[in-house]
PDB file of N, CA and C in Angstrom:
ATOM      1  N   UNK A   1       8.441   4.810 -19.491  1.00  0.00           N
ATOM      2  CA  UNK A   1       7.027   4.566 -19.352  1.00  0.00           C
ATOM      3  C   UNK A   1       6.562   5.145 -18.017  1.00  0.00           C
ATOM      4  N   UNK A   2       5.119   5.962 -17.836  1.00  0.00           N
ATOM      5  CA  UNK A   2       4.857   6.715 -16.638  1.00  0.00           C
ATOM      6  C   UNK A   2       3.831   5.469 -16.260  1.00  0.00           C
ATOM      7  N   UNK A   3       4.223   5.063 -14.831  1.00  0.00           N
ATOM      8  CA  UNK A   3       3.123   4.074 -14.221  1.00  0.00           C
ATOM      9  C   UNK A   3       2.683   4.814 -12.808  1.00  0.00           C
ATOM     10  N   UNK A   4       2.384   4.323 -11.669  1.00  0.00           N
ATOM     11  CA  UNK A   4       1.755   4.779 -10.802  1.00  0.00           C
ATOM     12  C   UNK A   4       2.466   3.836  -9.840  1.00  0.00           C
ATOM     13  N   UNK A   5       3.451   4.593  -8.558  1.00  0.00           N
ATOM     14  CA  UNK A   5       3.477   4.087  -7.581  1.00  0.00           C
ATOM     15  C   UNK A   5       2.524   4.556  -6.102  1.00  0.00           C
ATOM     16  N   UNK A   6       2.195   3.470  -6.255  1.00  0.00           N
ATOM     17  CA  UNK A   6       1.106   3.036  -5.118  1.00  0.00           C
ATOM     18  C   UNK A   6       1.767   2.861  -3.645  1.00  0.00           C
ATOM     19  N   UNK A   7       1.572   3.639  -2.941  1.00  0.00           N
ATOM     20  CA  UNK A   7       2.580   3.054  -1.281  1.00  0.00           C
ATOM     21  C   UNK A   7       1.094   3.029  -0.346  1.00  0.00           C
ATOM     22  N   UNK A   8       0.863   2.260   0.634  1.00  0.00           N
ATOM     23  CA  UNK A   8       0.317   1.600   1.837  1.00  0.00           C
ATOM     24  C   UNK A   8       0.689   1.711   2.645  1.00  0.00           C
ATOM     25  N   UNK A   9       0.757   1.913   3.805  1.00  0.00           N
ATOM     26  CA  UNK A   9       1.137   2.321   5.473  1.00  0.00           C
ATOM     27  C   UNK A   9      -0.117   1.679   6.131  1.00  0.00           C
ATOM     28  N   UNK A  10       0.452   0.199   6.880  1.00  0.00           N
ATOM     29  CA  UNK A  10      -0.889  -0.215   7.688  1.00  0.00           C
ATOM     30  C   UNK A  10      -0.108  -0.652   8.922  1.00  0.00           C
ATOM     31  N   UNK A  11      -1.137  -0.763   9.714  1.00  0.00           N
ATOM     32  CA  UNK A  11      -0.804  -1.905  11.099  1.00  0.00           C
ATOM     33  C   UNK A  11      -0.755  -2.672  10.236  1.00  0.00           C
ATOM     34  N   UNK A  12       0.169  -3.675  11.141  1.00  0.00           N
ATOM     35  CA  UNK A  12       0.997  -5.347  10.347  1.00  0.00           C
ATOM     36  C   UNK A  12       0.568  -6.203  10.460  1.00  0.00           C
ATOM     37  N   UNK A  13      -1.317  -6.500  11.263  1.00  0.00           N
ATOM     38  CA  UNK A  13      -2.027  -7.591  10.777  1.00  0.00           C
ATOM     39  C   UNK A  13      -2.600  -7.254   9.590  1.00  0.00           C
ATOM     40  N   UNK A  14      -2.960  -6.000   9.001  1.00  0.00           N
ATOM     41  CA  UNK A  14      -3.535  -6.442   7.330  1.00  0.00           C
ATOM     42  C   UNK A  14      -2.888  -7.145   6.505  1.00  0.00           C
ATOM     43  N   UNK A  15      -1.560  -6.664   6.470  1.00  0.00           N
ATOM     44  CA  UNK A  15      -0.223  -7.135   5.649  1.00  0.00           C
ATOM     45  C   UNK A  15      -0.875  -8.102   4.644  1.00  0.00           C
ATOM     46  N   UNK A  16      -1.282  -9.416   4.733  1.00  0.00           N
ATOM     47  CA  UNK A  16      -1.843 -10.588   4.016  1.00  0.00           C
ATOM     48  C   UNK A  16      -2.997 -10.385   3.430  1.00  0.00           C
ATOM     49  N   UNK A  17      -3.872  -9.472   3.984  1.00  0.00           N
ATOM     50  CA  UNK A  17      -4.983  -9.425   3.026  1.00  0.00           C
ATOM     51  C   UNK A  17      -4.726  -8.198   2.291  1.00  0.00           C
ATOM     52  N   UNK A  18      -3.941  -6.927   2.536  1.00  0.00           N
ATOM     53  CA  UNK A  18      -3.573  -5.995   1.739  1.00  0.00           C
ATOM     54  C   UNK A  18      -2.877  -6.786   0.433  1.00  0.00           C
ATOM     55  N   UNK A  19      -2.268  -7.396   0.610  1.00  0.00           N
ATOM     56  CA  UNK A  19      -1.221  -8.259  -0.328  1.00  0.00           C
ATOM     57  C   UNK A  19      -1.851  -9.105  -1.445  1.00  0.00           C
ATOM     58  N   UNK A  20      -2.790 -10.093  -0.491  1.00  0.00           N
ATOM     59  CA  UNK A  20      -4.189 -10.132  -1.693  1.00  0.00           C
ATOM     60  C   UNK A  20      -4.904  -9.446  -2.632  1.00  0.00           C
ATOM     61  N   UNK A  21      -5.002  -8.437  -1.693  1.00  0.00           N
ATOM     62  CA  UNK A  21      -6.125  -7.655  -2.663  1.00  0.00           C
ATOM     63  C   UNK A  21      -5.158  -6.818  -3.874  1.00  0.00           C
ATOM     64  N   UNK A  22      -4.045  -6.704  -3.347  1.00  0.00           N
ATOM     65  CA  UNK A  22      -3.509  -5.820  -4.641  1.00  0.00           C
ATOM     66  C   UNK A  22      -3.055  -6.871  -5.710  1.00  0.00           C
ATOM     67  N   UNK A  23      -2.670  -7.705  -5.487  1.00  0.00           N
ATOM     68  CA  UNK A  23      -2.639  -9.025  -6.364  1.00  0.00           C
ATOM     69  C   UNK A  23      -3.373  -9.392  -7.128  1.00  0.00           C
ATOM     70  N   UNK A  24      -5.239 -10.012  -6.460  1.00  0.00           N
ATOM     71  CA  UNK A  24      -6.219  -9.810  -7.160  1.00  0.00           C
ATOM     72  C   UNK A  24      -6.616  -8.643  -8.331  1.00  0.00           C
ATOM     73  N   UNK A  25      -6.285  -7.213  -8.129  1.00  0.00           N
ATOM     74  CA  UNK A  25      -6.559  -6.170  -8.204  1.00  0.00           C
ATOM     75  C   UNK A  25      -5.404  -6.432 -10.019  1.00  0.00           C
ATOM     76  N   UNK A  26      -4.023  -6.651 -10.068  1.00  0.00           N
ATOM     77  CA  UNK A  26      -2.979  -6.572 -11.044  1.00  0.00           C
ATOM     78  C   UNK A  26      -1.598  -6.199 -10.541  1.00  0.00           C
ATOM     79  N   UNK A  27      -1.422  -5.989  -9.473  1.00  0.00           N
ATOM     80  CA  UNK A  27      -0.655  -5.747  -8.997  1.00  0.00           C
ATOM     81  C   UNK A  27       0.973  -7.392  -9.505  1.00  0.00           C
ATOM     82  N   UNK A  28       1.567  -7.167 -10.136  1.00  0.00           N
ATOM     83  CA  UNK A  28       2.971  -7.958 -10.734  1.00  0.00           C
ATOM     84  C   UNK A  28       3.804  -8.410  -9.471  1.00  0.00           C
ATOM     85  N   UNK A  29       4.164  -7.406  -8.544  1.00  0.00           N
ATOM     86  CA  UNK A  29       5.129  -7.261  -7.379  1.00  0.00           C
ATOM     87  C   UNK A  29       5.032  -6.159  -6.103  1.00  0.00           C
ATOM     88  N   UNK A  30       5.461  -6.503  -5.339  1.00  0.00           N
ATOM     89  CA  UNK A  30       5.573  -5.608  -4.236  1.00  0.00           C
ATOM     90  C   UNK A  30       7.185  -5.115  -3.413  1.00  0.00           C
ATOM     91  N   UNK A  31       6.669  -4.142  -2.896  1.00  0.00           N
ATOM     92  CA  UNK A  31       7.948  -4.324  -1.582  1.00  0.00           C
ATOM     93  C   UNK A  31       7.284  -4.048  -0.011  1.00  0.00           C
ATOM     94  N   UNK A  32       7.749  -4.637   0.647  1.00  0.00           N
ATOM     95  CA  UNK A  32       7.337  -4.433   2.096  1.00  0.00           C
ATOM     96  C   UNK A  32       8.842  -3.626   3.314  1.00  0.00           C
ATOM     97  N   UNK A  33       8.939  -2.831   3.545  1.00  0.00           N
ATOM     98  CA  UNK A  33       9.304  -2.589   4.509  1.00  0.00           C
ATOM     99  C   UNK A  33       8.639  -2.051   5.897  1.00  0.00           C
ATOM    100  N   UNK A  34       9.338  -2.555   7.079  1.00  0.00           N
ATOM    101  CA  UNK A  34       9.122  -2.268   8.188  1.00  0.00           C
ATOM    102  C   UNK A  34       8.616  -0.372   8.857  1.00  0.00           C
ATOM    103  N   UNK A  35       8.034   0.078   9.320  1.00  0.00           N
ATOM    104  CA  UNK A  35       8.316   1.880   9.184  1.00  0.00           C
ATOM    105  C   UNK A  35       7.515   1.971  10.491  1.00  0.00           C
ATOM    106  N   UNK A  36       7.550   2.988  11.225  1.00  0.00           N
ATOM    107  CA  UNK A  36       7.636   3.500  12.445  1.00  0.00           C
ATOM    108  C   UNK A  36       6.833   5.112  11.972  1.00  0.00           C
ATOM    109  N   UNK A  37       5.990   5.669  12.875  1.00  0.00           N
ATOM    110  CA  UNK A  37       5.795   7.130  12.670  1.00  0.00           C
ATOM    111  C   UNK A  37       4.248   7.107  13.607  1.00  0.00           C
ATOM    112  N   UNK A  38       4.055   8.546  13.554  1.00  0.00           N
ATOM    113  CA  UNK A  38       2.638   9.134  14.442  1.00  0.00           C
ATOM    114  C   UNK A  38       2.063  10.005  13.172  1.00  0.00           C
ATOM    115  N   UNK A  39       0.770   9.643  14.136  1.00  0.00           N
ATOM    116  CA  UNK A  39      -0.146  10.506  13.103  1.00  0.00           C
ATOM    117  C   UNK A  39      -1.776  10.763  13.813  1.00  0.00           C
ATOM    118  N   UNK A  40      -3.198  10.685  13.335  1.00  0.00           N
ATOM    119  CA  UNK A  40      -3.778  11.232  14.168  1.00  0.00           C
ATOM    120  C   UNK A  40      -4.031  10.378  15.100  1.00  0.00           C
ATOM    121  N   UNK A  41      -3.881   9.042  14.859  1.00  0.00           N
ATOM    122  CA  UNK A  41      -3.988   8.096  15.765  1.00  0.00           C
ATOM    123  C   UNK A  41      -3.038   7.906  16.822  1.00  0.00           C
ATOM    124  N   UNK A  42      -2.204   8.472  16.557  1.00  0.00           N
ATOM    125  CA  UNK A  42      -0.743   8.228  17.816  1.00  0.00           C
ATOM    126  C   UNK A  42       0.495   7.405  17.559  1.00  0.00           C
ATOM    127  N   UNK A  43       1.124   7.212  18.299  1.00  0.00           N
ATOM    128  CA  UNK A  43       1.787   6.423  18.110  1.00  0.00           C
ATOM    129  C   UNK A  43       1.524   5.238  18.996  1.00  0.00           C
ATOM    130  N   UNK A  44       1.688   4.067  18.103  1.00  0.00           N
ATOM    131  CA  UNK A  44       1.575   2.456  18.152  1.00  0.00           C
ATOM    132  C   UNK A  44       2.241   2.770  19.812  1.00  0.00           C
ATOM    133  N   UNK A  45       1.410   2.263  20.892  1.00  0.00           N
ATOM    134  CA  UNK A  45       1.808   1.836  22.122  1.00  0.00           C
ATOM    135  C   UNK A  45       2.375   0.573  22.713  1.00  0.00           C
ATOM    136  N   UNK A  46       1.806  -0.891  22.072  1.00  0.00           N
ATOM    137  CA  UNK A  46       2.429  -2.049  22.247  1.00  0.00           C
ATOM    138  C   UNK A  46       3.547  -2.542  21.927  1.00  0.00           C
ATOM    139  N   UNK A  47       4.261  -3.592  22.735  1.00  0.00           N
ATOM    140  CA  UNK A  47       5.533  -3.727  21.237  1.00  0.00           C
ATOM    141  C   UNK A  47       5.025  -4.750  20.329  1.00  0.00           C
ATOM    142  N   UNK A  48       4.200  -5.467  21.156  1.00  0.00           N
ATOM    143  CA  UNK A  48       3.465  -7.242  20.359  1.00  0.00           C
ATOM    144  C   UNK A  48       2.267  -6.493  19.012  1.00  0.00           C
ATOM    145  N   UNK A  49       2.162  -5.266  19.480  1.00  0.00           N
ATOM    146  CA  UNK A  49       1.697  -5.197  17.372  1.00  0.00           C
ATOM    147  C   UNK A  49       2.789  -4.889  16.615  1.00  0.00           C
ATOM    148  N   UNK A  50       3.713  -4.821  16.903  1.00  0.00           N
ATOM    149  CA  UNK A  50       4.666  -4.570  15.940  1.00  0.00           C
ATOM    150  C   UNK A  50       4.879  -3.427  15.167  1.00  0.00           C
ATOM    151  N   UNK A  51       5.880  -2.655  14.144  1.00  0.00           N
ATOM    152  CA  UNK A  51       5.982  -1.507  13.002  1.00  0.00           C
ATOM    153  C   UNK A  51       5.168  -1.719  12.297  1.00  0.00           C
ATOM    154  N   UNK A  52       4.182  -0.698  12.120  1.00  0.00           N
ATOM    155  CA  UNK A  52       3.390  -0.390  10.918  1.00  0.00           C
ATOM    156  C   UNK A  52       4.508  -1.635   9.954  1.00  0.00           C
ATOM    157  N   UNK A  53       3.181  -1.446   8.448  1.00  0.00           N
ATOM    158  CA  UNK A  53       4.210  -1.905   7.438  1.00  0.00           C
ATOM    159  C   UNK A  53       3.986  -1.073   6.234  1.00  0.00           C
ATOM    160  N   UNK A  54       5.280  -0.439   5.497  1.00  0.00           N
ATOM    161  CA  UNK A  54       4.803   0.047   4.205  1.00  0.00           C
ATOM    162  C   UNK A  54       4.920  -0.849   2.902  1.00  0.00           C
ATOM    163  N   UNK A  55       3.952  -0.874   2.395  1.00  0.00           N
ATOM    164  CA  UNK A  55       3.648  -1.946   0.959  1.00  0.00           C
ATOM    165  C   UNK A  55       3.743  -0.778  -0.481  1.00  0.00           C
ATOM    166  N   UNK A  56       4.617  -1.210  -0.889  1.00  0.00           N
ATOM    167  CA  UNK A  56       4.580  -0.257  -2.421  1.00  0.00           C
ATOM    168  C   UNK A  56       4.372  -0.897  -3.365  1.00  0.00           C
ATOM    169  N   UNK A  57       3.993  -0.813  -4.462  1.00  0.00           N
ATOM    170  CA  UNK A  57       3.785  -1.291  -5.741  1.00  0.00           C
ATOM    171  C   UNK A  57       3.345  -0.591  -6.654  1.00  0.00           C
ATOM    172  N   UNK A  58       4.230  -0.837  -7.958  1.00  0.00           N
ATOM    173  CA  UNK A  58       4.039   0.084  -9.337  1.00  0.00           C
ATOM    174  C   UNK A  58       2.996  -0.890 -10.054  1.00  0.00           C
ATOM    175  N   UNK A  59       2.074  -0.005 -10.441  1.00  0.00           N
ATOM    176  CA  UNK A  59       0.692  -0.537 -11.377  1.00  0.00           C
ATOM    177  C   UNK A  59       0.188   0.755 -12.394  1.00  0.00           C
ATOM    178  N   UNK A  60      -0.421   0.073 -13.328  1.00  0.00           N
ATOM    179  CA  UNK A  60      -1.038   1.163 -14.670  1.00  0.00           C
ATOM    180  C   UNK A  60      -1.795   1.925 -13.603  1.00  0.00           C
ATOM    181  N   UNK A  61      -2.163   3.388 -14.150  1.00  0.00           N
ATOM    182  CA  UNK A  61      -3.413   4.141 -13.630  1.00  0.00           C
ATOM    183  C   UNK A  61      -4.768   3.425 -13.192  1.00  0.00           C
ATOM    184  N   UNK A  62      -5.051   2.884 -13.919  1.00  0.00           N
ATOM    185  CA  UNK A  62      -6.640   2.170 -13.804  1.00  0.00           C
ATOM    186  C   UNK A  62      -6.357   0.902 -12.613  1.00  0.00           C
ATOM    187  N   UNK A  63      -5.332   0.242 -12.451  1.00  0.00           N
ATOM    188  CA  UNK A  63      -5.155  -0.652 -11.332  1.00  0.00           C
ATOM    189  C   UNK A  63      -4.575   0.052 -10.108  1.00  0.00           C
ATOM    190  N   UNK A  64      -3.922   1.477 -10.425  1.00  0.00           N
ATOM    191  CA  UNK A  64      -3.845   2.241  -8.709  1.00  0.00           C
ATOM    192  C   UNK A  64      -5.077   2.599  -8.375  1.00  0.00           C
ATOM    193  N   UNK A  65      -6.019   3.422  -9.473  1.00  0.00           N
ATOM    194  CA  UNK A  65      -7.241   3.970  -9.042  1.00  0.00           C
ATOM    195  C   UNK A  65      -8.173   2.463  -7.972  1.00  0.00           C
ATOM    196  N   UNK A  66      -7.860   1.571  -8.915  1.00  0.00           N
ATOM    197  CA  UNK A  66      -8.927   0.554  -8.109  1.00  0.00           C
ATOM    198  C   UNK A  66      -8.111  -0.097  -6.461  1.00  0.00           C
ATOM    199  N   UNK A  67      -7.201   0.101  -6.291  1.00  0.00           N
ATOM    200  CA  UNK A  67      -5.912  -0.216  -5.327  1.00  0.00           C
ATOM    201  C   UNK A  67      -6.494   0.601  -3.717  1.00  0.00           C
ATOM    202  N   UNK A  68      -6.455   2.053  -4.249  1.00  0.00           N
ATOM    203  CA  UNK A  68      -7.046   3.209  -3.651  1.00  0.00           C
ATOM    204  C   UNK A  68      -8.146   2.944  -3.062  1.00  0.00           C
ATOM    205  N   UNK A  69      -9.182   2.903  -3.983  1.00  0.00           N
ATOM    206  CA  UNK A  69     -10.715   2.914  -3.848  1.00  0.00           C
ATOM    207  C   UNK A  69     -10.917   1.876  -3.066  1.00  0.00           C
ATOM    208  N   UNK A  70     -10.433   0.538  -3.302  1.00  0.00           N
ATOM    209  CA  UNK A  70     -10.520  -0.841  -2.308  1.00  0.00           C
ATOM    210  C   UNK A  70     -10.236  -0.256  -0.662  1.00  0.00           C
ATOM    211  N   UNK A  71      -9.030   0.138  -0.663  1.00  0.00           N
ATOM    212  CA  UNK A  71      -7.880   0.315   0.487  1.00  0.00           C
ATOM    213  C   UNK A  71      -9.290   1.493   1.592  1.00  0.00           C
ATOM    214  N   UNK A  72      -8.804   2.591   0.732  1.00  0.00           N
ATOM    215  CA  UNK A  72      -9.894   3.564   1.319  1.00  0.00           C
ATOM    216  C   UNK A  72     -11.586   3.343   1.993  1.00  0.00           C
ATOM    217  N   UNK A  73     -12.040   1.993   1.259  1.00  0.00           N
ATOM    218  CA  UNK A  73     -13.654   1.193   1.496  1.00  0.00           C
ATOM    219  C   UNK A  73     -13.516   0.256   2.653  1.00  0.00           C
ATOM    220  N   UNK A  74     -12.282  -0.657   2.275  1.00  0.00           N
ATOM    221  CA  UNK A  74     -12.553  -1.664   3.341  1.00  0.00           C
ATOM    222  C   UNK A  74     -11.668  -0.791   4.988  1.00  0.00           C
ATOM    223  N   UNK A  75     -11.051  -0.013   4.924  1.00  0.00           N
ATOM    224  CA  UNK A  75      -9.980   0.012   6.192  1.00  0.00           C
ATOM    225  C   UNK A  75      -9.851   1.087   6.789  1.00  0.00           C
ATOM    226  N   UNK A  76     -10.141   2.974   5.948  1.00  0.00           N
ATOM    227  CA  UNK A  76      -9.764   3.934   6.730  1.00  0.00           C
ATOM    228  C   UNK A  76     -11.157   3.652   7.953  1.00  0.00           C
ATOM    229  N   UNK A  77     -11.723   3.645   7.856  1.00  0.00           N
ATOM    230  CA  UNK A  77     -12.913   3.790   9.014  1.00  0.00           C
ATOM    231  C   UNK A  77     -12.367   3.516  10.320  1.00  0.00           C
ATOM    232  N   UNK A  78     -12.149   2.230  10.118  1.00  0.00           N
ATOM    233  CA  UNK A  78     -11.859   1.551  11.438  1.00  0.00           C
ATOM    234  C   UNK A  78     -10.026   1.273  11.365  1.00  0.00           C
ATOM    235  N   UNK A  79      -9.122   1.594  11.304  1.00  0.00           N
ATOM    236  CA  UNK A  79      -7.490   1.091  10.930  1.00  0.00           C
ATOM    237  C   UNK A  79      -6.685   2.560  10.676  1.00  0.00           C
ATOM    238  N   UNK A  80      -5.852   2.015  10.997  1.00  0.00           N
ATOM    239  CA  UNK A  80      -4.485   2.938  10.778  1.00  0.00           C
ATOM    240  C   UNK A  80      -3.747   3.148   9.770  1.00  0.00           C
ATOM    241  N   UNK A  81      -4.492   3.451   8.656  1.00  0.00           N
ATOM    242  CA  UNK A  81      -4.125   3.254   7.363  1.00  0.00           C
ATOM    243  C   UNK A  81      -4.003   4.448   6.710  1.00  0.00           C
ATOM    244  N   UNK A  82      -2.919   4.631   5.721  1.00  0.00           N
ATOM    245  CA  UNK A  82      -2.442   5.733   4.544  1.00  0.00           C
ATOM    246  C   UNK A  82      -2.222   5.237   3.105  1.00  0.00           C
ATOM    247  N   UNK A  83      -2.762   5.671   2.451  1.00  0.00           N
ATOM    248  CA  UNK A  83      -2.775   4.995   1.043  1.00  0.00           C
ATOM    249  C   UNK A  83      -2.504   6.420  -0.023  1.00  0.00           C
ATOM    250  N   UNK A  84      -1.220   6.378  -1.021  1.00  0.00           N
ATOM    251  CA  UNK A  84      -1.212   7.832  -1.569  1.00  0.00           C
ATOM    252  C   UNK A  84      -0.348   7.240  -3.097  1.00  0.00           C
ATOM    253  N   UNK A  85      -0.559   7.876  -4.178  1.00  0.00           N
ATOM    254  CA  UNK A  85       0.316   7.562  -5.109  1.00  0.00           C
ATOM    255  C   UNK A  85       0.611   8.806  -5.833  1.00  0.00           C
ATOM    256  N   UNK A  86       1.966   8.282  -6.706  1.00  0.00           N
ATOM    257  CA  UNK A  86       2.440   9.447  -7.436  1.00  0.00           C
ATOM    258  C   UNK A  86       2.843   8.369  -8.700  1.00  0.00           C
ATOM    259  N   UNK A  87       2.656   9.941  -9.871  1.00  0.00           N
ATOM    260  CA  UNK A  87       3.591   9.340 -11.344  1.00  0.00           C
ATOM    261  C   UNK A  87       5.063   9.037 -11.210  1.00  0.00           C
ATOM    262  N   UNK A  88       5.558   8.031 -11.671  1.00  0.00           N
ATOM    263  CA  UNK A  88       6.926   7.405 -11.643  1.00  0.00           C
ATOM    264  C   UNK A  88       7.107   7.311 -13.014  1.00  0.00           C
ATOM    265  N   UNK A  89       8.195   7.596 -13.667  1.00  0.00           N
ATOM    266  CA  UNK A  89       9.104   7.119 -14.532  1.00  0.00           C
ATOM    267  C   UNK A  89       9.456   5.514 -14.518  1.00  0.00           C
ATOM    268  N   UNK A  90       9.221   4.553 -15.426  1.00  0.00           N
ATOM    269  CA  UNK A  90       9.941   3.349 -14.955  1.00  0.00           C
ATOM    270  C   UNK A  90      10.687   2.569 -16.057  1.00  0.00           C
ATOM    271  N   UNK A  91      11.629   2.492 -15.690  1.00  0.00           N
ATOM    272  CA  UNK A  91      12.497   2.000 -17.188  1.00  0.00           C
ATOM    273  C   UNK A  91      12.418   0.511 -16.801  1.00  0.00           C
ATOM    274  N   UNK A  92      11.912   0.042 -17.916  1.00  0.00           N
ATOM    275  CA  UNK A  92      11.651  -1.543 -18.083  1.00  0.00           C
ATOM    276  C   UNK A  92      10.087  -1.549 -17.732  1.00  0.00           C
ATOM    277  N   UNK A  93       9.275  -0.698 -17.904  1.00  0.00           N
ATOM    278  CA  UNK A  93       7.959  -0.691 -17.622  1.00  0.00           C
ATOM    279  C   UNK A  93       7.148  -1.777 -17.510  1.00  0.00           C
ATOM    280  N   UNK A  94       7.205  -2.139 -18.634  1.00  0.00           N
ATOM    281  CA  UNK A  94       6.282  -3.387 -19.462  1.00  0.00           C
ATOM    282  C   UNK A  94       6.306  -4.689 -18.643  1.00  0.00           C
ATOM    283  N   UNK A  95       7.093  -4.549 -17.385  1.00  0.00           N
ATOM    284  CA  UNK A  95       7.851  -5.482 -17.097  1.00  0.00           C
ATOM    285  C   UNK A  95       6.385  -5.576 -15.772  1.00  0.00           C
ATOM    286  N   UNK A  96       6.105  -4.568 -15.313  1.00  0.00           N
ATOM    287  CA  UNK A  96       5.247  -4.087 -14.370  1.00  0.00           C
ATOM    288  C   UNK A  96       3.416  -4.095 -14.811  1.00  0.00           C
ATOM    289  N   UNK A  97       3.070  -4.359 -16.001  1.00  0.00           N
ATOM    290  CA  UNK A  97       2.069  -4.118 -16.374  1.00  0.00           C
ATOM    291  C   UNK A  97       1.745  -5.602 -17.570  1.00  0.00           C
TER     292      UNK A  97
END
């Protein structure tokens, strides 16, 4: 089954409301890991904000499109945020949707 993985790259106070909203949104499950990197913003200078965090989650087309569109409205403006998806293969699909 082709679903849509969805990955997130934020500073690590959204974490909880990113997590919400993809939940609200259909989102089944997530993963969170810790991740480190620069970009046009720089690199994170404090240690008390902590590693970025990356949030992934597999969802149908129509729940990444709305995932995106949320992510992109409430946060690139003002935040350190990357939001990108690709088609995945997923065996046990149904399991996700």
């Amino acid at each position: 089954m082709e679903l849509e993985l969805v990955t997130i790259i934020s500073e690590r106070f959204l974490k909880d409301d990113i997590l919400k909203m993809i939940e609200e949104r259909g989102s089944k499950g997530h993963t969170i890991t810790d991740v480190e990197g620069e970009g046009s913003r720089g690199i994170r200078a404090s240690e008390w904000e902590g590693k970025n965090v990356k949030i992934e989650t597999i969802v149908n087309k129509e729940t990444a499109n709305k995932i995106i569109d949320e992510i992109s409205e409430l946060y690139f403006e003002n935040y350190a945020v990357i939001v990108y998806s690709k088609t995945v293969r997923v065996v046990r699909g149904d399991k996700y949707i």
